[in-house]
PDB file of N, CA and C in Angstrom:
ATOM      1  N   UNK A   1      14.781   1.007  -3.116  1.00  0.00           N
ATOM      2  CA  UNK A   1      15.877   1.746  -2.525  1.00  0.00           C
ATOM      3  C   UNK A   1      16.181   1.165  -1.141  1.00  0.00           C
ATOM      4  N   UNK A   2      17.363   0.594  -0.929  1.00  0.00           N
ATOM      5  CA  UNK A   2      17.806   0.189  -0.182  1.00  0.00           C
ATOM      6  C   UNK A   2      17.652   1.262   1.476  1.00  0.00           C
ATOM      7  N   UNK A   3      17.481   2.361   1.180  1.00  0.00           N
ATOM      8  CA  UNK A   3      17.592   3.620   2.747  1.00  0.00           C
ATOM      9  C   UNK A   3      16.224   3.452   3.001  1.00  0.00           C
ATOM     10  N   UNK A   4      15.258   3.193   2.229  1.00  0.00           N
ATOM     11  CA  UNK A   4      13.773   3.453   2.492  1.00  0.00           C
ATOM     12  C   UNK A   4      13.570   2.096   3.028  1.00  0.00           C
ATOM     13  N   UNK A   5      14.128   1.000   2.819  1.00  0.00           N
ATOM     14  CA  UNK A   5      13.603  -0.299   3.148  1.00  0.00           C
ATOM     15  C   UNK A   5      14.487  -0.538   4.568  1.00  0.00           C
ATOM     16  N   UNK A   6      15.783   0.431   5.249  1.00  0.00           N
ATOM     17  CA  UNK A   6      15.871   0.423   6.335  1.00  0.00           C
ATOM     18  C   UNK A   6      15.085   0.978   7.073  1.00  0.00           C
ATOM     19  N   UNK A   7      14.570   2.273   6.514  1.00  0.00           N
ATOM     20  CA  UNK A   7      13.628   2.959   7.448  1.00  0.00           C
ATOM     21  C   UNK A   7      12.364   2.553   7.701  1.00  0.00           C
ATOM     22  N   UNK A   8      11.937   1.733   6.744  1.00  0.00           N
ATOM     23  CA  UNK A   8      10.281   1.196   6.715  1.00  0.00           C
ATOM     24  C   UNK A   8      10.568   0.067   7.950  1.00  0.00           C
ATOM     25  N   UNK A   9      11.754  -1.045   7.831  1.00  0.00           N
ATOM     26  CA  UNK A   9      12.306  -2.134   8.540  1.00  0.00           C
ATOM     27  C   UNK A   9      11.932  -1.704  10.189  1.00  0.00           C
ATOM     28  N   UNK A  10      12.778  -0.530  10.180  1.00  0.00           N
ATOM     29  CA  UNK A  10      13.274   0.112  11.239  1.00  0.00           C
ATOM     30  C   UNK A  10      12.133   0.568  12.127  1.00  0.00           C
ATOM     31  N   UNK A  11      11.439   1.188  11.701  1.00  0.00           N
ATOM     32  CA  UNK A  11       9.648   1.639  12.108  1.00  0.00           C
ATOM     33  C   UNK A  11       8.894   0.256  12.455  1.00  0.00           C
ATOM     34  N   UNK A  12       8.857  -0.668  11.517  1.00  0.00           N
ATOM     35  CA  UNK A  12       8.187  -2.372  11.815  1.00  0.00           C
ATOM     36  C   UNK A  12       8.713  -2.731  12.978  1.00  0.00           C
ATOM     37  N   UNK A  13      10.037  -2.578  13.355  1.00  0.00           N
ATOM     38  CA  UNK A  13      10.283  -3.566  14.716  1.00  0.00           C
ATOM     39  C   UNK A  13      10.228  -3.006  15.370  1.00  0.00           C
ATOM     40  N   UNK A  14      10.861  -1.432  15.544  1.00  0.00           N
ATOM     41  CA  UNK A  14      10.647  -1.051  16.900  1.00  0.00           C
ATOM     42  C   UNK A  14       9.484   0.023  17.410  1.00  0.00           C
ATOM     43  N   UNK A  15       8.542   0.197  16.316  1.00  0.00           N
ATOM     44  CA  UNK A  15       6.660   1.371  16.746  1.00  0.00           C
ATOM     45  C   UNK A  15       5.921   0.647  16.261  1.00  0.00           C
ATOM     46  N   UNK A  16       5.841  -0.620  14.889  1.00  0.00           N
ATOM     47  CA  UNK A  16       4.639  -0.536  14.675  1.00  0.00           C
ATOM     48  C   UNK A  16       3.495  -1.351  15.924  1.00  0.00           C
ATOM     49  N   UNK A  17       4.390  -2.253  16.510  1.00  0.00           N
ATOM     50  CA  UNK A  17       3.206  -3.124  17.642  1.00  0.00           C
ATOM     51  C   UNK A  17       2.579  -2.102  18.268  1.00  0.00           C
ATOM     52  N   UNK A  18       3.061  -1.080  18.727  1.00  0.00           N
ATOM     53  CA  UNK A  18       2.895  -0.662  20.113  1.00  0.00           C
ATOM     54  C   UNK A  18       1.864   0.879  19.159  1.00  0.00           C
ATOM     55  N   UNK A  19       1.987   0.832  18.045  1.00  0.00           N
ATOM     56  CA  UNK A  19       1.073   2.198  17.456  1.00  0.00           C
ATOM     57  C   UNK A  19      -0.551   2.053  17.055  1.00  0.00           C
ATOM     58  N   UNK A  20      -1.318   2.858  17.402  1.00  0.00           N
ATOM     59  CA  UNK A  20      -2.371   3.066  17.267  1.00  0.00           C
ATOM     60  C   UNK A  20      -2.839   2.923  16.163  1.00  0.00           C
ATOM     61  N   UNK A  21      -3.979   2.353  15.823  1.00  0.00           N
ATOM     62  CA  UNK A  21      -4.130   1.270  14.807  1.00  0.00           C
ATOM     63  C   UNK A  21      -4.263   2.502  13.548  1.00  0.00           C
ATOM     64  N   UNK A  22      -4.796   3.880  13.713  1.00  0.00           N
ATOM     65  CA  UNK A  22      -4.770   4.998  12.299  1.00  0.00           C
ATOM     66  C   UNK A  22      -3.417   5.091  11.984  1.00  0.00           C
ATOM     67  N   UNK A  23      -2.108   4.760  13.137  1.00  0.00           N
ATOM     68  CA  UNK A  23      -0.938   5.016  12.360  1.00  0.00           C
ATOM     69  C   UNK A  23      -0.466   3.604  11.332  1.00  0.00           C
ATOM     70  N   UNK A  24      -0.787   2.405  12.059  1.00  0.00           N
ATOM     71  CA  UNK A  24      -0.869   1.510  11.547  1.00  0.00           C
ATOM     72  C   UNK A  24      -1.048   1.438   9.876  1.00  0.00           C
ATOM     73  N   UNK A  25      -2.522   1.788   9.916  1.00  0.00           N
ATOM     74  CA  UNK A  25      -3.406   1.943   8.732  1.00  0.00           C
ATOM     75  C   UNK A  25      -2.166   2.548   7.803  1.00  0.00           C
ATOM     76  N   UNK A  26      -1.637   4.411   8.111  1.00  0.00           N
ATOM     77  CA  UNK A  26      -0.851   5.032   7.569  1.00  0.00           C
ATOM     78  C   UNK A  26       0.413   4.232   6.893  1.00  0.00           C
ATOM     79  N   UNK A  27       0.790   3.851   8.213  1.00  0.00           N
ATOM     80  CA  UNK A  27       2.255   3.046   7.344  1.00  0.00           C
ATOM     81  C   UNK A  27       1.925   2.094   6.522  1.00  0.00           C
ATOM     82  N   UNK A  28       0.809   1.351   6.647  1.00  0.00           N
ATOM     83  CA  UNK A  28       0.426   0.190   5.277  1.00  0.00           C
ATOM     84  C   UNK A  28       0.385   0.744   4.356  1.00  0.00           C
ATOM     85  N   UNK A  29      -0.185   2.437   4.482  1.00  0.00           N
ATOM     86  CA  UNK A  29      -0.377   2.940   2.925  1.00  0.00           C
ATOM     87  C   UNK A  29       0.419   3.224   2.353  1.00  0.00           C
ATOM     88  N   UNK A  30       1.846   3.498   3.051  1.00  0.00           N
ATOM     89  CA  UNK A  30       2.895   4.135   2.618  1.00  0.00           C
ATOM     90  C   UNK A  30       3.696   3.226   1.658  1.00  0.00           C
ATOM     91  N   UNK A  31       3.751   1.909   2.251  1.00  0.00           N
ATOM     92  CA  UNK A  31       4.207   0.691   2.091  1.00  0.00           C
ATOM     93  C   UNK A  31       3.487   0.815   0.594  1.00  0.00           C
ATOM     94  N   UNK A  32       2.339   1.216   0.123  1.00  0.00           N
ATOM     95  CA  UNK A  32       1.970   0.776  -1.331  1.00  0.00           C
ATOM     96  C   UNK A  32       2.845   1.571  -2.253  1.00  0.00           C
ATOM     97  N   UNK A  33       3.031   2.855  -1.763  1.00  0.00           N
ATOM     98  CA  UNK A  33       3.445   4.241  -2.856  1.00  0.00           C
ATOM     99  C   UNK A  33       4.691   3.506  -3.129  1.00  0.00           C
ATOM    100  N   UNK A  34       4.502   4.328  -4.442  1.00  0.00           N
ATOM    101  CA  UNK A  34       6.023   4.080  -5.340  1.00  0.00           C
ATOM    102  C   UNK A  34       7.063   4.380  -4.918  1.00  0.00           C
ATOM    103  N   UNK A  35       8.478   4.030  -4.443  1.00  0.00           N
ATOM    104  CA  UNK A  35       9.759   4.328  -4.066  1.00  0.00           C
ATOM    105  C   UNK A  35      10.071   5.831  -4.622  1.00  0.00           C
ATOM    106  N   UNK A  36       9.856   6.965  -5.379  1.00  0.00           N
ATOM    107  CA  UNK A  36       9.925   7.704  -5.627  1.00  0.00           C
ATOM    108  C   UNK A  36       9.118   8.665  -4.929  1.00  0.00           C
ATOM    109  N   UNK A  37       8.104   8.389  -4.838  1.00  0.00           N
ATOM    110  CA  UNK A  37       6.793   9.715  -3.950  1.00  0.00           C
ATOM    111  C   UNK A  37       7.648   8.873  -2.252  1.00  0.00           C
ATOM    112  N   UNK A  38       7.433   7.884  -2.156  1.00  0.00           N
ATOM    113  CA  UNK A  38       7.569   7.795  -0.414  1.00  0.00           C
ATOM    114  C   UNK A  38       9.217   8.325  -0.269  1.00  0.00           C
ATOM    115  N   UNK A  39       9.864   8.450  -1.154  1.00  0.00           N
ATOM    116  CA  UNK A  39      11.423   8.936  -0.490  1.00  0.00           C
ATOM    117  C   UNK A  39      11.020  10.815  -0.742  1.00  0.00           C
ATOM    118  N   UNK A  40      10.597  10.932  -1.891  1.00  0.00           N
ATOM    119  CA  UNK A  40       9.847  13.043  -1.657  1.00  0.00           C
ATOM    120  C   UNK A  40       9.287  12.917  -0.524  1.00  0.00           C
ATOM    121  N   UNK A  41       8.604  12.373   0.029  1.00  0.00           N
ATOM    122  CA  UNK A  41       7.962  12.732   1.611  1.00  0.00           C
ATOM    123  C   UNK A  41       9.148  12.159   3.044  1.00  0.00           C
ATOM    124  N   UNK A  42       9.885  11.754   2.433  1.00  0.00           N
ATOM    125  CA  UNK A  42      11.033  11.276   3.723  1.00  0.00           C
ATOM    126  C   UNK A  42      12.117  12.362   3.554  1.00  0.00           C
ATOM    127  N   UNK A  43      12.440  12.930   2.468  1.00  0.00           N
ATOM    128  CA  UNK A  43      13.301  13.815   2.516  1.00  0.00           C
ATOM    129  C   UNK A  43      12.785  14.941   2.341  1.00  0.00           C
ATOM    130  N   UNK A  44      11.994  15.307   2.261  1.00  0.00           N
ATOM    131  CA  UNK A  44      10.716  16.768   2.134  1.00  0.00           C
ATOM    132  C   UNK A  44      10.971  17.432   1.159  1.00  0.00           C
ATOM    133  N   UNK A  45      11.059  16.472   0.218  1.00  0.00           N
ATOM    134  CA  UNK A  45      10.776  17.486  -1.369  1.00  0.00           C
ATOM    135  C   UNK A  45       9.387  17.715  -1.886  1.00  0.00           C
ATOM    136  N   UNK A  46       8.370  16.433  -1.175  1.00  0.00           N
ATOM    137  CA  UNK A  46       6.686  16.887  -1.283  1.00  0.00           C
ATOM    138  C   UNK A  46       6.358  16.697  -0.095  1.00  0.00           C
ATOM    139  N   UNK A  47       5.463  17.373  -0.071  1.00  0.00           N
ATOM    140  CA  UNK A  47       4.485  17.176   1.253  1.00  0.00           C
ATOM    141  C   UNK A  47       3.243  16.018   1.535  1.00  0.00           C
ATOM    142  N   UNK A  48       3.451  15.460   2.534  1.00  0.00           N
ATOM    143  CA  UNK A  48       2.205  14.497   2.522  1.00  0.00           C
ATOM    144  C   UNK A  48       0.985  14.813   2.555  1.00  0.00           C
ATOM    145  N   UNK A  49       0.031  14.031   3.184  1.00  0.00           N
ATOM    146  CA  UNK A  49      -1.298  14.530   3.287  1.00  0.00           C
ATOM    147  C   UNK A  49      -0.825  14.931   5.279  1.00  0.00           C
ATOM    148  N   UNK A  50      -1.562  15.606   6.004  1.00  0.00           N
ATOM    149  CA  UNK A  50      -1.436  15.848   7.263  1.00  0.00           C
ATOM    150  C   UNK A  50      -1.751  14.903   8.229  1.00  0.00           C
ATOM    151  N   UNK A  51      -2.662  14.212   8.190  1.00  0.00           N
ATOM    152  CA  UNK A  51      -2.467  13.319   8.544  1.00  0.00           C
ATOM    153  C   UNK A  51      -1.412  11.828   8.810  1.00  0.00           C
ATOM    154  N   UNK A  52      -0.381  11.976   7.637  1.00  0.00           N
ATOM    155  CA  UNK A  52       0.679  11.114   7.543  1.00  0.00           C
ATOM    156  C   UNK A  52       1.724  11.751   8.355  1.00  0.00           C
ATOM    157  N   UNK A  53       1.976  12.611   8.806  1.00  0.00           N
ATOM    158  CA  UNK A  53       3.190  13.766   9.053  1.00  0.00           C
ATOM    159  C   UNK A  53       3.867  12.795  10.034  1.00  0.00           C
ATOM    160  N   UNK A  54       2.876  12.681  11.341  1.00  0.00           N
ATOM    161  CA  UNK A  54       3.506  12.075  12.321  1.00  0.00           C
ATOM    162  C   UNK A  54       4.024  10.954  12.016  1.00  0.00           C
ATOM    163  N   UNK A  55       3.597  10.371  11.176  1.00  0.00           N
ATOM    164  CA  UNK A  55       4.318   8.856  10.777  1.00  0.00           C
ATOM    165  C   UNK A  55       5.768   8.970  10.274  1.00  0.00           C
ATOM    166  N   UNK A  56       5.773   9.656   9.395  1.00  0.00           N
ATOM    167  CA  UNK A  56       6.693  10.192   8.491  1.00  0.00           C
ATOM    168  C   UNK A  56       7.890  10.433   9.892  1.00  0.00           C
ATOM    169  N   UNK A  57       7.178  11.492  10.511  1.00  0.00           N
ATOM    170  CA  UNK A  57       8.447  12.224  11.418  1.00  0.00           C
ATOM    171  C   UNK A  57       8.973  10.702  12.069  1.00  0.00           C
ATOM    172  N   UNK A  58       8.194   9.766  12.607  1.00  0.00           N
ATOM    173  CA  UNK A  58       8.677   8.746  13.453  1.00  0.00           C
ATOM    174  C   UNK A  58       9.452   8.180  12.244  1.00  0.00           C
ATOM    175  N   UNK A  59       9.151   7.796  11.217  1.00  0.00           N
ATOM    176  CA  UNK A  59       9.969   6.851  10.668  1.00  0.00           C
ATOM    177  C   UNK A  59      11.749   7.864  10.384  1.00  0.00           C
ATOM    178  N   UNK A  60      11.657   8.834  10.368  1.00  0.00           N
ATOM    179  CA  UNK A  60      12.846   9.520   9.999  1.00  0.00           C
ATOM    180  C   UNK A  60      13.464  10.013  11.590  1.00  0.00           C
ATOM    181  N   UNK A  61      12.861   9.151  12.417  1.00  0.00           N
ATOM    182  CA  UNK A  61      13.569   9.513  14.137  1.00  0.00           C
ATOM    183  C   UNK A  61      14.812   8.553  14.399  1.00  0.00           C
ATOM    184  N   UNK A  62      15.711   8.697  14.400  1.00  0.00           N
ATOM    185  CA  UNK A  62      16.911   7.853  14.950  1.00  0.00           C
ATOM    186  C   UNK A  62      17.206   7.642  16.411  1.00  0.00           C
ATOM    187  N   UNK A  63      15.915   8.650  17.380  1.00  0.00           N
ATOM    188  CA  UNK A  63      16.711   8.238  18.492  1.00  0.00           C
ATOM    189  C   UNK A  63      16.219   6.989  19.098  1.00  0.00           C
ATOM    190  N   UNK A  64      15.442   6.232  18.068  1.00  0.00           N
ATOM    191  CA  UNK A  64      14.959   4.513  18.493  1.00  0.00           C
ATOM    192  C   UNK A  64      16.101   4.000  18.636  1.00  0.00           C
ATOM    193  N   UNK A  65      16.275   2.739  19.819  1.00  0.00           N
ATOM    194  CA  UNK A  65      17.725   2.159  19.073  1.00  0.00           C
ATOM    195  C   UNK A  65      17.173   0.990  18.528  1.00  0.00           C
TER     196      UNK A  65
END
């Protein structure tokens, strides 16, 4: 899906250097899930594990430019 591969893009250039290496870890994992479960947790039709939340919220933040 083309919206998920802006938002994953979008998170890589402008948080992942500068993020703490457990969020790091997080977004690699996300990067494995199937295009179907990672867009239910971007649009909140499932819930993640709690630990992912904050990731999640950053990748769905627009006020990066």
């Amino acid at each position: 899906m083309r919206e998920l591969d802006d938002l994953l893009l979008r998170y890589l250039e402008q948080r992942y250097e500068q993020a703490p290496a457990a969020d790091k870890d997080i977004f690699r994992a996300l990067l494995e899930l199937p295009d179907p479960e990672l867009a239910g947790y971007l649009l909140h039709k499932q819930s993640p594990a709690a630990d992912w939340v904050h990731v999640i919220e950053q990748l769905l933040d627009r006020t990066q430019a």
